[in-house]
N, C-alpha and C. Protein backbone atom coordinates (compact mmCIF):
# COMPACT_ATOMS: atom_id res chain seq x y z
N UNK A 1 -20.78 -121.72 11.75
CA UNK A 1 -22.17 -122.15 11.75
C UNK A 1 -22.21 -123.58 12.27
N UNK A 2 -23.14 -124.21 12.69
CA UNK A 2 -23.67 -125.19 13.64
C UNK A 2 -24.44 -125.92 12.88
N UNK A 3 -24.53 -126.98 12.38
CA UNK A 3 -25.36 -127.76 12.32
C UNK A 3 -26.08 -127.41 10.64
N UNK A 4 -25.77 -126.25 9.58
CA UNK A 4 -26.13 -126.27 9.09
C UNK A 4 -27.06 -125.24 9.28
N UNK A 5 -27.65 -124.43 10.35
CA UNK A 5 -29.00 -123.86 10.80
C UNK A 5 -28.68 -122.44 10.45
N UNK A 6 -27.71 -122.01 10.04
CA UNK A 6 -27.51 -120.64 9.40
C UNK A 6 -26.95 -119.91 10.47
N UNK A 7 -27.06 -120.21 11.60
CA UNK A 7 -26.64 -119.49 12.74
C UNK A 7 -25.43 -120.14 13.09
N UNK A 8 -24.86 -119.27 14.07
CA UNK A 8 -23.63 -119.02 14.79
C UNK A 8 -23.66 -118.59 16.36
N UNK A 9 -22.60 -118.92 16.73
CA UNK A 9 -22.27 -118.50 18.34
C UNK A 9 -23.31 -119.53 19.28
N UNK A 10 -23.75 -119.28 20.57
CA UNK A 10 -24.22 -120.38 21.26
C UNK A 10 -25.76 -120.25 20.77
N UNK A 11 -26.15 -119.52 20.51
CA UNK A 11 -27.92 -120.08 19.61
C UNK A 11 -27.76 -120.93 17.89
N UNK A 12 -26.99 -120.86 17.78
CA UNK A 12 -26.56 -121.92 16.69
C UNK A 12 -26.57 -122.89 16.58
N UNK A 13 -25.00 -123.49 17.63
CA UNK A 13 -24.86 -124.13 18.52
C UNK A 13 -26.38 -125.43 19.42
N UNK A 14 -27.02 -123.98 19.88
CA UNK A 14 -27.83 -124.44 20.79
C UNK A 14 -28.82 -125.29 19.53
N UNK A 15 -29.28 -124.55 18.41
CA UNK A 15 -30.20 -124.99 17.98
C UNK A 15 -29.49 -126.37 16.76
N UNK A 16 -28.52 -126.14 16.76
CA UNK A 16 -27.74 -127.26 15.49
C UNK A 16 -27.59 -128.69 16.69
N UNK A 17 -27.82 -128.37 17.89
CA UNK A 17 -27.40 -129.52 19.18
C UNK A 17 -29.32 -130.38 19.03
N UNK A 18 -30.05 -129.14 18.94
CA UNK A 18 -31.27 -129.89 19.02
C UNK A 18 -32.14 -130.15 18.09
N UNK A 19 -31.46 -129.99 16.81
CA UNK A 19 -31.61 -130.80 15.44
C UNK A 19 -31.23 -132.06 15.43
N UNK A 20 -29.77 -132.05 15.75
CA UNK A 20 -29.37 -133.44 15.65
C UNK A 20 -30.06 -134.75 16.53
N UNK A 21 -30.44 -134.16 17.48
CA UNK A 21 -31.20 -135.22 19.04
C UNK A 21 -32.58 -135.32 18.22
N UNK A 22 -33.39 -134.22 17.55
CA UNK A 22 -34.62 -134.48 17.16
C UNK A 22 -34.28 -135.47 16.08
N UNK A 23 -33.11 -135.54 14.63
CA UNK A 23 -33.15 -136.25 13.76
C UNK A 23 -32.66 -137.71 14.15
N UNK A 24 -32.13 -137.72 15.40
CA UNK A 24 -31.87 -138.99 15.74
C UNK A 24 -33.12 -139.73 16.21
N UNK A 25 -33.84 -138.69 17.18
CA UNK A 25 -34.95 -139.72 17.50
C UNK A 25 -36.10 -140.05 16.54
N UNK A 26 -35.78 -139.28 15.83
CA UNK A 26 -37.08 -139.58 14.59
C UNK A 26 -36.65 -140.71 13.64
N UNK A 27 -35.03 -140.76 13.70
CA UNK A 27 -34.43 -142.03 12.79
C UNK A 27 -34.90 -143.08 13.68
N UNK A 28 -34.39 -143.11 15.20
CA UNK A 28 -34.75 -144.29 16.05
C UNK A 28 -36.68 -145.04 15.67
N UNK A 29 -37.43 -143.57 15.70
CA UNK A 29 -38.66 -143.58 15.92
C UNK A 29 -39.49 -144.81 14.58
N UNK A 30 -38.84 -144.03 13.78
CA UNK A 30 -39.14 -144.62 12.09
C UNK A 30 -38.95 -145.90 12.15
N UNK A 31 -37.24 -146.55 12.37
CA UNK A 31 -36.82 -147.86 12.56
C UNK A 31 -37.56 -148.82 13.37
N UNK A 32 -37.67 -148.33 14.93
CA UNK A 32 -38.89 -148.77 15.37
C UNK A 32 -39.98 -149.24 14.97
N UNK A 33 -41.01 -148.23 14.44
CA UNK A 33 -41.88 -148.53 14.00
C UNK A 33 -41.93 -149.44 12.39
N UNK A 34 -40.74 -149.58 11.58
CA UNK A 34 -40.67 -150.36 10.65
C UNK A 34 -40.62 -151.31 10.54
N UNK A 35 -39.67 -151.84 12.15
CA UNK A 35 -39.61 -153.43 12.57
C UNK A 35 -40.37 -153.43 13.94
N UNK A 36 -41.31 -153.11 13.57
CA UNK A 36 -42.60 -153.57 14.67
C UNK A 36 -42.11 -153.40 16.22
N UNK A 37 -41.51 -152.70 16.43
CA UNK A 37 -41.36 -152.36 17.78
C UNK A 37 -41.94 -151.41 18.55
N UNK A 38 -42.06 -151.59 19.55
CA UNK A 38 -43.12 -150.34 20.37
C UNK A 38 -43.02 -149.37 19.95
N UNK A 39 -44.09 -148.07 20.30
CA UNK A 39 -43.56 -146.70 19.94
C UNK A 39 -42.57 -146.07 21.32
N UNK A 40 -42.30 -145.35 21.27
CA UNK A 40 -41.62 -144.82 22.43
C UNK A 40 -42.47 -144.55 23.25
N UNK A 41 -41.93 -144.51 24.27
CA UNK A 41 -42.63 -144.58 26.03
C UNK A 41 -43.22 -142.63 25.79
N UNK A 42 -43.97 -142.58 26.39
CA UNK A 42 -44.45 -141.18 26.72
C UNK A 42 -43.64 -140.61 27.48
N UNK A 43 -42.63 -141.16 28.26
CA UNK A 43 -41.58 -140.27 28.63
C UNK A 43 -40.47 -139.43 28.31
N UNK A 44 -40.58 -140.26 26.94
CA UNK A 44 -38.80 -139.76 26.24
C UNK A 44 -39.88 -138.34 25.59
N UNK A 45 -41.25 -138.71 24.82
CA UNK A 45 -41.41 -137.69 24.28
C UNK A 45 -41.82 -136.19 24.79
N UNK A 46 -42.10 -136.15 26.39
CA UNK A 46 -41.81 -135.56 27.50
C UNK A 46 -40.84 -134.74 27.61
N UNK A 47 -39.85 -135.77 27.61
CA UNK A 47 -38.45 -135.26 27.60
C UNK A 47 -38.11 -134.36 26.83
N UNK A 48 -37.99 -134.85 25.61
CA UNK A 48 -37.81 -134.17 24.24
C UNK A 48 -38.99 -133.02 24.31
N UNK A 49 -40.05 -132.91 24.52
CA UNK A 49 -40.61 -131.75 24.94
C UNK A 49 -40.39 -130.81 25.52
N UNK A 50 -39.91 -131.22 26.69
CA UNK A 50 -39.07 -130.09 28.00
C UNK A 50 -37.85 -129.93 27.45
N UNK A 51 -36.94 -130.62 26.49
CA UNK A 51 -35.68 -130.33 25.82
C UNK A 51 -35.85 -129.42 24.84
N UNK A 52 -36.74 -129.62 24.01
CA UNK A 52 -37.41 -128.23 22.97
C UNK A 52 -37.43 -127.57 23.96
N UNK A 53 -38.21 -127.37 24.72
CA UNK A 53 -38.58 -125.95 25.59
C UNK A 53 -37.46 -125.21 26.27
N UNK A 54 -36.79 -125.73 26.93
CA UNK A 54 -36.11 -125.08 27.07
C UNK A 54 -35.07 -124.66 26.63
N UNK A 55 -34.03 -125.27 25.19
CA UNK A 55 -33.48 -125.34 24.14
C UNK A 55 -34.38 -123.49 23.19
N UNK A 56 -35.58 -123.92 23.41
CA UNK A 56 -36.09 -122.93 23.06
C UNK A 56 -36.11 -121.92 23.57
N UNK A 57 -36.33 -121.91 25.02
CA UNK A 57 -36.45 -120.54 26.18
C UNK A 57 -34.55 -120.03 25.88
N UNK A 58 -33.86 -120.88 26.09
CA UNK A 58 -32.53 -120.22 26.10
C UNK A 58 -31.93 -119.74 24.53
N UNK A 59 -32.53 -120.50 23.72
CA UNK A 59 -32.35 -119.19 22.48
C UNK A 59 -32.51 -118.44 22.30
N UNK A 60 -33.96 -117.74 23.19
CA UNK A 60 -34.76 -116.69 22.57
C UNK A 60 -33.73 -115.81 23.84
N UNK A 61 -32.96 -116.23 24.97
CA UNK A 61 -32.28 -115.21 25.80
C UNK A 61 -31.23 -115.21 25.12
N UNK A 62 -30.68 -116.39 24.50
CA UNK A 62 -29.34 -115.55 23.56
C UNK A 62 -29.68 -114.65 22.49
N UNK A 63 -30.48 -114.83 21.79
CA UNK A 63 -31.13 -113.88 20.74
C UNK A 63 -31.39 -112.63 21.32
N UNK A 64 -31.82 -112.64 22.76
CA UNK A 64 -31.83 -111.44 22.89
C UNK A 64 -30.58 -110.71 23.76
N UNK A 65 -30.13 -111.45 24.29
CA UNK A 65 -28.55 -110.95 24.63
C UNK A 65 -27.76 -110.30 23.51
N UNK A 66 -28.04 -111.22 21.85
CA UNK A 66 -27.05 -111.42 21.26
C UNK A 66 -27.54 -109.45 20.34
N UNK A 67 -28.91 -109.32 20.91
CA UNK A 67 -29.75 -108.58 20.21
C UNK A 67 -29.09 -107.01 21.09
N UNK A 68 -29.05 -107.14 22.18
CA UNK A 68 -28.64 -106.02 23.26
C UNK A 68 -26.79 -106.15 22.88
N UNK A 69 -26.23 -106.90 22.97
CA UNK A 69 -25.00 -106.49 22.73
C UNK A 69 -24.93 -106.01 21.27
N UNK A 70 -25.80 -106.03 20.06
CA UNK A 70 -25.54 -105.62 19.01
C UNK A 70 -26.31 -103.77 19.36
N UNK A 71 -27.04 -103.66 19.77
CA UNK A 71 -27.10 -102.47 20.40
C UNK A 71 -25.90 -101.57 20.97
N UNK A 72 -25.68 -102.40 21.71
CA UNK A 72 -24.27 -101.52 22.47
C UNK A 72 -23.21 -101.70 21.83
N UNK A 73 -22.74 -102.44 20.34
CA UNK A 73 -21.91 -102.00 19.95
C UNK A 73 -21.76 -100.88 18.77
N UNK A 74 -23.57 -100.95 18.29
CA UNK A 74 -23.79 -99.80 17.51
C UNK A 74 -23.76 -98.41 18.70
N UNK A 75 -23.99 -98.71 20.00
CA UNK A 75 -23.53 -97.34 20.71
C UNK A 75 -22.03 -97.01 20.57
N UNK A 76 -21.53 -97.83 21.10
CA UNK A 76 -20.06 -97.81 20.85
C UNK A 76 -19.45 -97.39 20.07
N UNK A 77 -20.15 -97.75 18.53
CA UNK A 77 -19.41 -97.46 17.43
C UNK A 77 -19.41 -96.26 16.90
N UNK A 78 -20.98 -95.54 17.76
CA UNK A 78 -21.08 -94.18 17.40
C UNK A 78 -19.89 -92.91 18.52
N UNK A 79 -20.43 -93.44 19.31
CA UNK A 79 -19.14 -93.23 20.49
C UNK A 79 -18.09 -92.86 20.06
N UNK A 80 -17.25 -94.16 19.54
CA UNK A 80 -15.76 -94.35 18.87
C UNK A 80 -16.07 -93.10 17.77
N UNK A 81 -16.92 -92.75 16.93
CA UNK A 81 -16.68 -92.17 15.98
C UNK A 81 -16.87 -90.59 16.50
N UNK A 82 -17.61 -90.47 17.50
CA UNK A 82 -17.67 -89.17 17.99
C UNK A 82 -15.87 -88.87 18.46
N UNK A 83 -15.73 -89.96 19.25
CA UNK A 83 -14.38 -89.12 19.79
C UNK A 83 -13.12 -89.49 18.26
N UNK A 84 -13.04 -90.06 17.30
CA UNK A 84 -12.52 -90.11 16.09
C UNK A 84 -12.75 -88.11 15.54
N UNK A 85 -14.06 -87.93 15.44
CA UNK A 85 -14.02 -86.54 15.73
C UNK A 85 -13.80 -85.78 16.09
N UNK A 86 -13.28 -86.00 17.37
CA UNK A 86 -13.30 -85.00 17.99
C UNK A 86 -11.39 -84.96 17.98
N UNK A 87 -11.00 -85.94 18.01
CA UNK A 87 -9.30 -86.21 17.63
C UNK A 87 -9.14 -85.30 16.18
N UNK A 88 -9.45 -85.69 15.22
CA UNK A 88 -9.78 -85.15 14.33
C UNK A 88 -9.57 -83.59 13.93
N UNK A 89 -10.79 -83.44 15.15
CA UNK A 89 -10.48 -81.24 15.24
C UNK A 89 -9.82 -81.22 16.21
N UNK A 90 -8.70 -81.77 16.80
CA UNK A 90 -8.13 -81.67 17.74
C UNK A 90 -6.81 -81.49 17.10
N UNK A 91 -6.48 -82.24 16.11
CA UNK A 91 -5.41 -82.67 14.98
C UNK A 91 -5.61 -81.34 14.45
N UNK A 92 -6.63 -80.79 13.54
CA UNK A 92 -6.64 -80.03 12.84
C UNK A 92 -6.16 -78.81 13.37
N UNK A 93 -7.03 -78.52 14.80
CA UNK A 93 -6.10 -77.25 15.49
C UNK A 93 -4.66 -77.11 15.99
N UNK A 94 -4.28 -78.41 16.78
CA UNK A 94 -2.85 -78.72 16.88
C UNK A 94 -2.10 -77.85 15.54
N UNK A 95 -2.84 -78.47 14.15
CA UNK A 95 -1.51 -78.03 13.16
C UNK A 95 -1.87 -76.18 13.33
N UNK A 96 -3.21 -76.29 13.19
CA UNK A 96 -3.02 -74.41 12.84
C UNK A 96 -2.47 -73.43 13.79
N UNK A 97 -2.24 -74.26 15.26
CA UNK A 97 -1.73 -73.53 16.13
C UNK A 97 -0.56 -74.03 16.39
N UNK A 98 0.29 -74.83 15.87
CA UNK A 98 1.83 -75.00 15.55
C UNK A 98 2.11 -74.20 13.94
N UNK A 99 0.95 -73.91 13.71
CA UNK A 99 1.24 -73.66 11.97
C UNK A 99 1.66 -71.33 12.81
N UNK A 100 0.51 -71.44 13.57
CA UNK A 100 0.58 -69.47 14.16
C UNK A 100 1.73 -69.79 15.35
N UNK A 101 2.02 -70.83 15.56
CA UNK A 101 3.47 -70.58 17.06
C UNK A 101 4.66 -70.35 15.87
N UNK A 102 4.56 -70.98 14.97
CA UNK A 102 5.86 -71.01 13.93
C UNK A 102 6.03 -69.47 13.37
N UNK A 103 4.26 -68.82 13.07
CA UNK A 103 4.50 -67.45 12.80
C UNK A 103 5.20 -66.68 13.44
N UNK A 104 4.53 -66.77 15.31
CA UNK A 104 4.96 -65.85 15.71
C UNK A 104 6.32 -65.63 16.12
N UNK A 105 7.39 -67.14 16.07
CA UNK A 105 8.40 -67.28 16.18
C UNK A 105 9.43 -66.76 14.94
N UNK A 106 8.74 -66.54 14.12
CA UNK A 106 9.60 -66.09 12.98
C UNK A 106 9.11 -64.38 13.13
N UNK A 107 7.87 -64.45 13.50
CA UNK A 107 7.58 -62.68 13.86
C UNK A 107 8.37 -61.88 14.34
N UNK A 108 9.00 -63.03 15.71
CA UNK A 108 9.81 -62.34 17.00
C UNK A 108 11.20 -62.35 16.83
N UNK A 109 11.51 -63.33 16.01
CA UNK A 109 13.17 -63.51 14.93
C UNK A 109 13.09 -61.86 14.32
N UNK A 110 12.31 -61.84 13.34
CA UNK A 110 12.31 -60.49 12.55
C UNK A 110 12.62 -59.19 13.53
N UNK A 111 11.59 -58.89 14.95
CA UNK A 111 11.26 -58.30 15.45
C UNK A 111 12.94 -57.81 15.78
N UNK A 112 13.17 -59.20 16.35
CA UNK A 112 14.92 -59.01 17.24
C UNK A 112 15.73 -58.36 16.63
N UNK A 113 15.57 -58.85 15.51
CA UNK A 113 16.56 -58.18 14.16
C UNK A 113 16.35 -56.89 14.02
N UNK A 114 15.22 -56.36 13.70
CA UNK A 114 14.81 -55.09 13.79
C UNK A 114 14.97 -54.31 15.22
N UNK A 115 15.22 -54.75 16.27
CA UNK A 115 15.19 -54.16 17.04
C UNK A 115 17.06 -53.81 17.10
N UNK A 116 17.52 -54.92 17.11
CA UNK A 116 19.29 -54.98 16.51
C UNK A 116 19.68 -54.08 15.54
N UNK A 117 18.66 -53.37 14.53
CA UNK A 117 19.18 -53.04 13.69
C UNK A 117 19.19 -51.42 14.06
N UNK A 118 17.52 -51.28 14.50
CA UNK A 118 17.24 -49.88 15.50
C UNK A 118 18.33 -49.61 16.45
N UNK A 119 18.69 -50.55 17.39
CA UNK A 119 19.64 -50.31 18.09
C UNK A 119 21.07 -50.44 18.07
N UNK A 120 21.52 -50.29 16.99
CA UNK A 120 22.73 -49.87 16.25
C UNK A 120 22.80 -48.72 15.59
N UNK A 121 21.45 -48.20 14.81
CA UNK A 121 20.88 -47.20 14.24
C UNK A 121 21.55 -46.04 15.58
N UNK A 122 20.31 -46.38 16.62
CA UNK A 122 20.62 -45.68 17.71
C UNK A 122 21.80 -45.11 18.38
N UNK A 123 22.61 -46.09 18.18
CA UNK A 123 24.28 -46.06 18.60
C UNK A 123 24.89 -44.65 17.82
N UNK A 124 24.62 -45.27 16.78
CA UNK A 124 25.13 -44.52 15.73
C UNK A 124 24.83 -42.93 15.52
N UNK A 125 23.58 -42.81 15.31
CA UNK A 125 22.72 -41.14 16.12
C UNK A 125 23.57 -40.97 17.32
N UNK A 126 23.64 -41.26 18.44
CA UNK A 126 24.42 -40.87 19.58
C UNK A 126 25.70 -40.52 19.28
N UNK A 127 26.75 -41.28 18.90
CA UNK A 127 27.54 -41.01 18.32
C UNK A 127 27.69 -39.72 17.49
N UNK A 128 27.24 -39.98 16.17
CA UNK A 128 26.73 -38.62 15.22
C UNK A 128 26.25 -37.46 15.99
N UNK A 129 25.40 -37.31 17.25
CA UNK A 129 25.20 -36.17 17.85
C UNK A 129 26.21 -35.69 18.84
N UNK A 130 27.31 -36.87 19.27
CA UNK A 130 28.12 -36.35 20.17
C UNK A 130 28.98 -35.70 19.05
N UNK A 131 29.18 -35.96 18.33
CA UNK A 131 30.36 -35.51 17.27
C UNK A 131 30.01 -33.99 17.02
N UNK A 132 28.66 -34.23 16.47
CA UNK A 132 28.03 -32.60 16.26
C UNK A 132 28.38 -31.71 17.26
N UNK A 133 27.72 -32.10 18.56
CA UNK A 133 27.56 -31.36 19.61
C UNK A 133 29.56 -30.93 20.35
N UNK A 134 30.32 -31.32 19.83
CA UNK A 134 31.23 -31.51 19.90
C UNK A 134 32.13 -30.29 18.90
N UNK A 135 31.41 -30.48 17.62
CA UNK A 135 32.02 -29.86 16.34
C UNK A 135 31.25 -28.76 16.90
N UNK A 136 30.14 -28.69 17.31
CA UNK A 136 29.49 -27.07 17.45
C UNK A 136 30.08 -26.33 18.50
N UNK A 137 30.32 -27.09 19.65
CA UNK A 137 31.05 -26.53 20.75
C UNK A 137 32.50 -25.83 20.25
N UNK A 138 33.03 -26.41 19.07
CA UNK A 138 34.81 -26.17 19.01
C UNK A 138 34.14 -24.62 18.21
N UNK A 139 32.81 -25.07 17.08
CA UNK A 139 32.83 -24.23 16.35
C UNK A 139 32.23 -22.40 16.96
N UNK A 140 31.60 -23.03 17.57
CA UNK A 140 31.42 -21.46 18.55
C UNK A 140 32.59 -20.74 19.30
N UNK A 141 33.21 -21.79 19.76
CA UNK A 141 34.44 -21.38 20.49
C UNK A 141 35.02 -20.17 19.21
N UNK A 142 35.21 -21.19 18.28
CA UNK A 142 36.30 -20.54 16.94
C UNK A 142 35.72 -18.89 16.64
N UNK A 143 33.67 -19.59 16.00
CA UNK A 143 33.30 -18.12 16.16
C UNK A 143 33.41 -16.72 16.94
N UNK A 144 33.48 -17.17 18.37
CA UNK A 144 33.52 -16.45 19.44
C UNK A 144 34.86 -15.65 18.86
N UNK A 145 35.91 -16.46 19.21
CA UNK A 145 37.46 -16.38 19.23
C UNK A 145 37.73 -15.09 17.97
N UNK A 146 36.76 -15.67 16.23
CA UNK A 146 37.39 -14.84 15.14
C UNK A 146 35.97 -13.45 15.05
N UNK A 147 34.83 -13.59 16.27
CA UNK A 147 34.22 -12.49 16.36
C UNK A 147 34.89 -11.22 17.45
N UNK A 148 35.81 -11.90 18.03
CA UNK A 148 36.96 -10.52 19.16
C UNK A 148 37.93 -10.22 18.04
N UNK A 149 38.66 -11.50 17.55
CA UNK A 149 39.02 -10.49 16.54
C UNK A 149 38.51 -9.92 16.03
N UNK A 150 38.10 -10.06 14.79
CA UNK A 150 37.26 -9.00 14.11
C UNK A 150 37.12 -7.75 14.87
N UNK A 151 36.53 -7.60 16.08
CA UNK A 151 35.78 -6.23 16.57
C UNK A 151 37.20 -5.89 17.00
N UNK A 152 38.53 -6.77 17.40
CA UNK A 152 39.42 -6.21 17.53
C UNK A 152 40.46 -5.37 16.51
N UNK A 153 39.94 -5.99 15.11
CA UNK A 153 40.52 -5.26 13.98
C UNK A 153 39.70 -3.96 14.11
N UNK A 154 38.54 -4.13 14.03
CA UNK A 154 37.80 -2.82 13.47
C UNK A 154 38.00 -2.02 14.59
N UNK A 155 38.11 -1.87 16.26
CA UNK A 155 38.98 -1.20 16.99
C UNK A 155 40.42 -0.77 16.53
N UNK A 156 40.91 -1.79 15.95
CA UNK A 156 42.40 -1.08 15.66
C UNK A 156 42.18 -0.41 14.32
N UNK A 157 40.90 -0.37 13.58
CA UNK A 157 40.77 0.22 12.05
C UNK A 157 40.27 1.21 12.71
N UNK A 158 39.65 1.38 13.86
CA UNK A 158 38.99 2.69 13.94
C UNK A 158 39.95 4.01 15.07
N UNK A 159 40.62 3.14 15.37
CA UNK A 159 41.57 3.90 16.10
C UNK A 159 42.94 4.52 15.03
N UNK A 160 43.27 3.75 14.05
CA UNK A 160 44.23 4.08 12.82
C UNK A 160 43.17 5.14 11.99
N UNK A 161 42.29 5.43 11.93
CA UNK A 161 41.48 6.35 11.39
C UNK A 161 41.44 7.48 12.36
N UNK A 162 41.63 7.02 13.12
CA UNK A 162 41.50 8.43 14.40
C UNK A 162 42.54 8.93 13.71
N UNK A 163 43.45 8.47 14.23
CA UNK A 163 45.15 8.94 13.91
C UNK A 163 45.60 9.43 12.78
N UNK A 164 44.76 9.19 12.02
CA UNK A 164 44.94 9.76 10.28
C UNK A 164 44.01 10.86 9.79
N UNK A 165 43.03 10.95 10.55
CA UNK A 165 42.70 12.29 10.92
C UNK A 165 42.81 13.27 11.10
């Protein structure tokens, strides 16, 4: 703060600069006039007129500068908080879609496994059916083999029956 005037920055400043020039000339003015000396020339108070004034004109443009940049930083700030938002659900989906990549990576772990396990399964059936198909082949053979016998006994039973006849 400046001068005491409650304000700050260059309208503070500006106005704590033209306190002090007014309390000086009014000290000068007083003294003057206490020890009988002229009043001041009509020029200084001129001066000091056009020094108010325009002391005055350029406050009221910092005030309002100071008035527009407080505008644009309440834009700003809404701004900043929109995209704070929007980071925000950006964060939030990041996790739920590292939270479903983690699923489906453990999905496709399982899957492998299961498919490893099917396809050993599988092995194994192949195997087991070659064996079968293998055991059935010997075993038909065998059938075949103890069905000539057979019809070859009962030829030789039916021919020993002839003969005993």
């Amino acid at each position: 703060m400046f001068g005491g005037n409650g304000m700050s920055g260059p309208a503070g400043f500006i106005l704590g600069r033209m306190s002090c020039q007014y309390s000086e000339n009014l000290q000068r003015n007083i003294r003057q006039a206490l020890h009988g000396a002229a009043p001041p020339h009509f020029n200084e108070l001129e001066e000091q007129v056009r020094l108010i004034s325009r002391l005055t004109e350029a406050l009221n443009l910092a005030n309002a500068h100071s008035d527009k940049l407080e505008s644009q930083l309440a834009d700003w700030k809404d701004y900043a908080h929109g995209l704070e938002s929007q980071i925000k659900e950006l964060k939030d989906h990041l996790c739920r879609t590292s939270a479903h990549a983690e699923q489906l990576a453990n999905d496709l772990k399982i899957s492998r496994e299961q498919e490893k396990d099917r396809a050993r399964d599988l092995e194994a059936t192949r195997v087991n059916y070659r064996r079968l198909s293998d055991d059935h082949a010997t075993l038909t053979t065998k059938a075949e083999t103890m069905e000539r016998r057979i019809w070859g006994y009962l030829s030789m039973e039916n021919e020993w029956r002839k003969r005993q006849s």
